[in-house]
Protein backbone atom coordinates (compact mmCIF):
# COMPACT_ATOMS: atom_id res chain seq x y z
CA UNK A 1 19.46 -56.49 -36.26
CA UNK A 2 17.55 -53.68 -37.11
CA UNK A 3 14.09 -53.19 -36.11
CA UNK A 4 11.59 -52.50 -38.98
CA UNK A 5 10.06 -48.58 -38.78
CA UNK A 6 6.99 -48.03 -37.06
CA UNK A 7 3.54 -46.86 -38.73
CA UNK A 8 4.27 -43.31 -37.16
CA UNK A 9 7.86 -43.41 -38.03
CA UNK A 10 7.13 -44.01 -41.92
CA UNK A 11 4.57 -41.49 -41.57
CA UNK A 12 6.80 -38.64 -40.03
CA UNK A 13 9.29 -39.29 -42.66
CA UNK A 14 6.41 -38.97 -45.59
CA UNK A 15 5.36 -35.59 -44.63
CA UNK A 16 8.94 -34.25 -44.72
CA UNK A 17 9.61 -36.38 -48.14
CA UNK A 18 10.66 -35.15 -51.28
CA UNK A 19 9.51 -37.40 -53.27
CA UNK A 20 5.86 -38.50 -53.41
CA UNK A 21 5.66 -40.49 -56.57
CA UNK A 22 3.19 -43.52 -56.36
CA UNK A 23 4.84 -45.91 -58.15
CA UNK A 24 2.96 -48.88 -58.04
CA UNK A 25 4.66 -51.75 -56.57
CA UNK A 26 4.24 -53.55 -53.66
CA UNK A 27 6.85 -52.13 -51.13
CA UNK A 28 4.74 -49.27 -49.98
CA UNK A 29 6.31 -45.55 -50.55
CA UNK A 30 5.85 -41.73 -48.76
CA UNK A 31 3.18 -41.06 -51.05
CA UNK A 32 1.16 -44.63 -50.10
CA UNK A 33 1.70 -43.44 -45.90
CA UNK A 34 0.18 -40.43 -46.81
CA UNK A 35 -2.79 -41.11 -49.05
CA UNK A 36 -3.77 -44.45 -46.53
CA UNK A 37 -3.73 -41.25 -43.76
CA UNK A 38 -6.26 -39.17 -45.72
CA UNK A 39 -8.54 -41.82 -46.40
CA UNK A 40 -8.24 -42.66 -42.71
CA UNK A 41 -11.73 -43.79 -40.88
CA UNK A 42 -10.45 -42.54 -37.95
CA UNK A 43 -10.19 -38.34 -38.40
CA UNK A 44 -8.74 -37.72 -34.84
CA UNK A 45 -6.49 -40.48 -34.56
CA UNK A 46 -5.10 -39.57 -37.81
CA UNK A 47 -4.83 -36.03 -37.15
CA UNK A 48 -2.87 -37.06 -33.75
CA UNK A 49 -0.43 -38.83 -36.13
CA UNK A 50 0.54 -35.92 -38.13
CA UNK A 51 1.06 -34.00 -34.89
CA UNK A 52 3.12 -36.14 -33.45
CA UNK A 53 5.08 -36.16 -36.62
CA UNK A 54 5.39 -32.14 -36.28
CA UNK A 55 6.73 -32.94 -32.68
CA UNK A 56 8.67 -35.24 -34.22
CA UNK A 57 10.91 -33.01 -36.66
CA UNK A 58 10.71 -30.04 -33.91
CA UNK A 59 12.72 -32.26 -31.41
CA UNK A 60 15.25 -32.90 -34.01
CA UNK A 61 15.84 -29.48 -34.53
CA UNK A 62 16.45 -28.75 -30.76
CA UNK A 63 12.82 -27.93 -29.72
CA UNK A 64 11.69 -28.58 -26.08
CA UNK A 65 8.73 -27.75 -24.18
CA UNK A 66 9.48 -25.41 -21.91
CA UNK A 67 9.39 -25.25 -18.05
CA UNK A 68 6.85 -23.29 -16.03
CA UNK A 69 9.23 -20.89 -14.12
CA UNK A 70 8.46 -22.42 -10.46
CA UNK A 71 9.11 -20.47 -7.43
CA UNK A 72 12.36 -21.61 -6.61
CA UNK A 73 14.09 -21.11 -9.95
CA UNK A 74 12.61 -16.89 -9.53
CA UNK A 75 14.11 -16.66 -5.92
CA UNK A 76 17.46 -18.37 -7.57
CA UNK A 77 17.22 -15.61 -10.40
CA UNK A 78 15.87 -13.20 -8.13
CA UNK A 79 19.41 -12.97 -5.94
CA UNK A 80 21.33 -10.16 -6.08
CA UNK A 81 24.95 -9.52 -4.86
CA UNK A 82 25.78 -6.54 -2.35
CA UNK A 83 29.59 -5.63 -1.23
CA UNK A 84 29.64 -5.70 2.23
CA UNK A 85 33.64 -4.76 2.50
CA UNK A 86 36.79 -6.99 2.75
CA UNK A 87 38.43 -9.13 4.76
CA UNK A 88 41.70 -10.81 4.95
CA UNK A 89 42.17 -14.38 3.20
CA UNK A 90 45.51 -15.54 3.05
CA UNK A 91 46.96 -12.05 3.83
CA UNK A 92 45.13 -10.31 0.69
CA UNK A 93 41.92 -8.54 1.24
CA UNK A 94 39.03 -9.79 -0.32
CA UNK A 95 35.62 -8.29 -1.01
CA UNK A 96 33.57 -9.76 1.02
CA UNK A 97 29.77 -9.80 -1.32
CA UNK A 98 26.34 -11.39 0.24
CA UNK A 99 23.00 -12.40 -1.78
CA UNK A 100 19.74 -11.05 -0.72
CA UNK A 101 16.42 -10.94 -2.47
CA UNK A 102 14.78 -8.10 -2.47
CA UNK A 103 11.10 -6.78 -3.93
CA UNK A 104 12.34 -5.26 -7.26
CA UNK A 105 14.35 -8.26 -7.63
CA UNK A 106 11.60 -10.79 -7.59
CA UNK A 107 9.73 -8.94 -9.78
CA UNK A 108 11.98 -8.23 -12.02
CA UNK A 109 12.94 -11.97 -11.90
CA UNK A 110 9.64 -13.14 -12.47
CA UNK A 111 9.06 -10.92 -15.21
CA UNK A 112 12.09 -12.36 -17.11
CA UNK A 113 11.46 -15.85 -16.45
CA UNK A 114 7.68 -15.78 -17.70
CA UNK A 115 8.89 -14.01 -20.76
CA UNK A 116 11.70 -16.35 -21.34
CA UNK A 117 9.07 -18.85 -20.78
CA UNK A 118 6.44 -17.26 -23.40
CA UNK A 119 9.07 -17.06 -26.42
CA UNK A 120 10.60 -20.48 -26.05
CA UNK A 121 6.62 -21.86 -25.68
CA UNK A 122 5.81 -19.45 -28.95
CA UNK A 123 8.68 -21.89 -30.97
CA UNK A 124 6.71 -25.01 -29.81
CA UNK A 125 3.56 -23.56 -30.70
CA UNK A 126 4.35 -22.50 -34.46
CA UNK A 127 6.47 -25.89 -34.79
CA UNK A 128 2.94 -27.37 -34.13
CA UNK A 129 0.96 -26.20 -37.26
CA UNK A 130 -1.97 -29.37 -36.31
CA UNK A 131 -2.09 -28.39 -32.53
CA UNK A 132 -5.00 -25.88 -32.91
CA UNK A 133 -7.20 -28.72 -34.80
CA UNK A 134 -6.18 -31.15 -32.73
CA UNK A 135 -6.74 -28.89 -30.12
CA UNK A 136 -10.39 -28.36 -31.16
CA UNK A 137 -10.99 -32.24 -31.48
CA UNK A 138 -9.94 -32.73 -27.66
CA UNK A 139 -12.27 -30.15 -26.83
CA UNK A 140 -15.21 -31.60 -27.39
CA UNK A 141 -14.63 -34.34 -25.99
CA UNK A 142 -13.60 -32.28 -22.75
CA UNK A 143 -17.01 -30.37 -22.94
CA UNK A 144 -18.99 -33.21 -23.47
CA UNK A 145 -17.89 -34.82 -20.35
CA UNK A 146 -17.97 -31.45 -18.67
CA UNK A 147 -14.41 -30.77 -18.12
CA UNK A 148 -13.36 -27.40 -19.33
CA UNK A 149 -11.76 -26.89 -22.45
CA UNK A 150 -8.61 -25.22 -21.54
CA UNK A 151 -7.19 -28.05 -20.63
CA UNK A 152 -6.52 -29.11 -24.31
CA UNK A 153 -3.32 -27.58 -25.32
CA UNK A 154 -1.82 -28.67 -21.84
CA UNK A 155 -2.73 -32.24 -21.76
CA UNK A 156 -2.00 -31.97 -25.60
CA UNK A 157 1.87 -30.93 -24.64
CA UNK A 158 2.27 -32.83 -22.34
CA UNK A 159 0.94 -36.42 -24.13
CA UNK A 160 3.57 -35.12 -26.54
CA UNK A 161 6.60 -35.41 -24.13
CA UNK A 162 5.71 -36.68 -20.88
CA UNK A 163 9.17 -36.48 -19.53
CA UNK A 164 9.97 -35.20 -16.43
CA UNK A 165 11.60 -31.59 -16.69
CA UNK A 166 12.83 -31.45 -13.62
CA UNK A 167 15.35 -34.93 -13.76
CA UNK A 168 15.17 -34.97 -17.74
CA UNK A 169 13.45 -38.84 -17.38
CA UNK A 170 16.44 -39.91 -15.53
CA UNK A 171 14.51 -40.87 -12.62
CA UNK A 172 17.18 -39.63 -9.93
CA UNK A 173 17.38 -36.66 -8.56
CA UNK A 174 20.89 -33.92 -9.46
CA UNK A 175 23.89 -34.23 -6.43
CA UNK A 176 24.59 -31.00 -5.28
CA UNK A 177 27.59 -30.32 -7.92
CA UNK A 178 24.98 -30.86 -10.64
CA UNK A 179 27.45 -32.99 -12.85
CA UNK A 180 25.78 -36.22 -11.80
CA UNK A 181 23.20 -38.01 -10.15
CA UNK A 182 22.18 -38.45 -6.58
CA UNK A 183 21.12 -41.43 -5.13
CA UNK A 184 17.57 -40.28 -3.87
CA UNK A 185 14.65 -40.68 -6.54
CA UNK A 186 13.24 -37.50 -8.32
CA UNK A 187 10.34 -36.04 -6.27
CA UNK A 188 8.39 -34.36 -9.13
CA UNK A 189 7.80 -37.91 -10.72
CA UNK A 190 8.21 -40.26 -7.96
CA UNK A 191 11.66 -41.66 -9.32
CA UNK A 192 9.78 -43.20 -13.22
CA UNK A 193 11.13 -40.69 -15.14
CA UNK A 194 7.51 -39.12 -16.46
CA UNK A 195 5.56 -36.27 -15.28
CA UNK A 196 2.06 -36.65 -13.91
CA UNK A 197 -0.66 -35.88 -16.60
CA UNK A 198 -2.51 -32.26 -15.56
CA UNK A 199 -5.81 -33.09 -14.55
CA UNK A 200 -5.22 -35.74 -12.40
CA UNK A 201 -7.96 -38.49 -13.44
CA UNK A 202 -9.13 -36.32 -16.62
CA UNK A 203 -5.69 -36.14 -17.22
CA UNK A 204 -4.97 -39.59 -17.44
CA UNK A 205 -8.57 -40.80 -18.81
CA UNK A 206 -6.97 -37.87 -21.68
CA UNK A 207 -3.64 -39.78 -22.06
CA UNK A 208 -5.43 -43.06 -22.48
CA UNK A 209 -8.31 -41.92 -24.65
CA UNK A 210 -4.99 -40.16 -27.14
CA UNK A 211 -3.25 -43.42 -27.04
CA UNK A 212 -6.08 -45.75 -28.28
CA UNK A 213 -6.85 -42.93 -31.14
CA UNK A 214 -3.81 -43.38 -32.12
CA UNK A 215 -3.14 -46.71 -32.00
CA UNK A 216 -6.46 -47.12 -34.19
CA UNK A 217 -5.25 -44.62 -37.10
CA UNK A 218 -2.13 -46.67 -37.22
CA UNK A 219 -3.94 -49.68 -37.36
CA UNK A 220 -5.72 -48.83 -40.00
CA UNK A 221 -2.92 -46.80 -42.41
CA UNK A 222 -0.83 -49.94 -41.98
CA UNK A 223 -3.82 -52.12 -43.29
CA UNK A 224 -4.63 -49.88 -46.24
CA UNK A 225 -0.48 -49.81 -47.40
CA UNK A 226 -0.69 -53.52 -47.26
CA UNK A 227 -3.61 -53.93 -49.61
């Protein structure tokens, strides 16, 4: 049997509807999701929903947050192949080619990554039209308990998707023919599947502090479409 929509689900489908007609009767419509959001008490919490409804339609158009190029994947990228001569294998001679790393080749691999890394965190970014308001709301909160404030956008991201990058949420971490799964747990997230909040305990006093916003905005939208 199928499970009725959540408060967030109805509301990411009335911000991409095309029809907002109040009509009146008593199964509640688009239009009815959207007007109880407006006249929601709770600002933040409501403005949370609408983000996560951008995130929402992103992800079904392919969007993902992107990864941080770490070291290893720039000494990976940073290999380059040299011909060191031939030698025989199976009575044909083969060239014979080694990888080294070398200065330029870091660089140059860093460069690439971090760029690649920029433009694919650009798409999230103007996906996310409510992530600078949002953004400001966190904030304040952050300065207030004398945390710094650039830790918004990142612990904003990341409440978004907390899935591990690095095994995908699948817990386990890639055998070496990366086609399947090992038997030894991830070690980025400890084997659970979700990456650790930045910020450590601000991080997850931030995760928790998100949730209950959230939680209360939905509370209250799904009172006001069952008046």
């Amino acid at each position: 049997m199928n499970e009725a929509p959540t408060t967030q689900e109805r509301y990411s489908t009335a911000i991409q509807s095309s029809s907002l007609r109040v009509n009146g009767e008593h199964v509640p419509g688009d239009a009815d999701y959207l007007i109880a959001a407006g006249w929601c008490k709770s600002r933040f919490g409501a403005a949370l929903m609408r983000l996560q409804a951008e995130w929402d339609g992103a992800e079904r158009w392919g969007v993902r947050l992107p990864v941080k190029p770490t070291k290893r994947a720039i000494i990976t990228e940073a290999q380059v192949k040299f011909e060191t001569g031939t030698e025989k294998r199976n009575g044909k001679d083969r060239e014979v080619q080694v990888r080294k790393i070398t200065k330029q080749s870091m660089e140059a691999a860093r460069v690439k990554l971090e760029k690649r890394y920029e433009n694919e965190l650009a798409k999230v970014m103007r996906a996310l039209k409510s992530l600078p308001e949002v953004a400001k709301g966190l904030q304040t909160k952050l300065v207030l308990e004398g945390q710094t404030i650039d830790m918004a956008a990142p612990l904003l991201l990341h409440w978004l998707d907390p899935v591990c990058k690095v095994c995908q949420g699948q817990k386990y971490q890639l055998a070496p023919c990366k086609t399947k799964l090992s038997g030894r747990a991830c070690g980025c997230c400890n084997g659970v599947g979700v990456a650790k909040a930045p910020g450590g305990d601000v991080g997850r006093d931030a995760m928790e502090f998100l949730d209950s916003c959230l939680s209360r905005a939905g509370r209250e939208v799904r009172t006001a479409c069952r008046c």
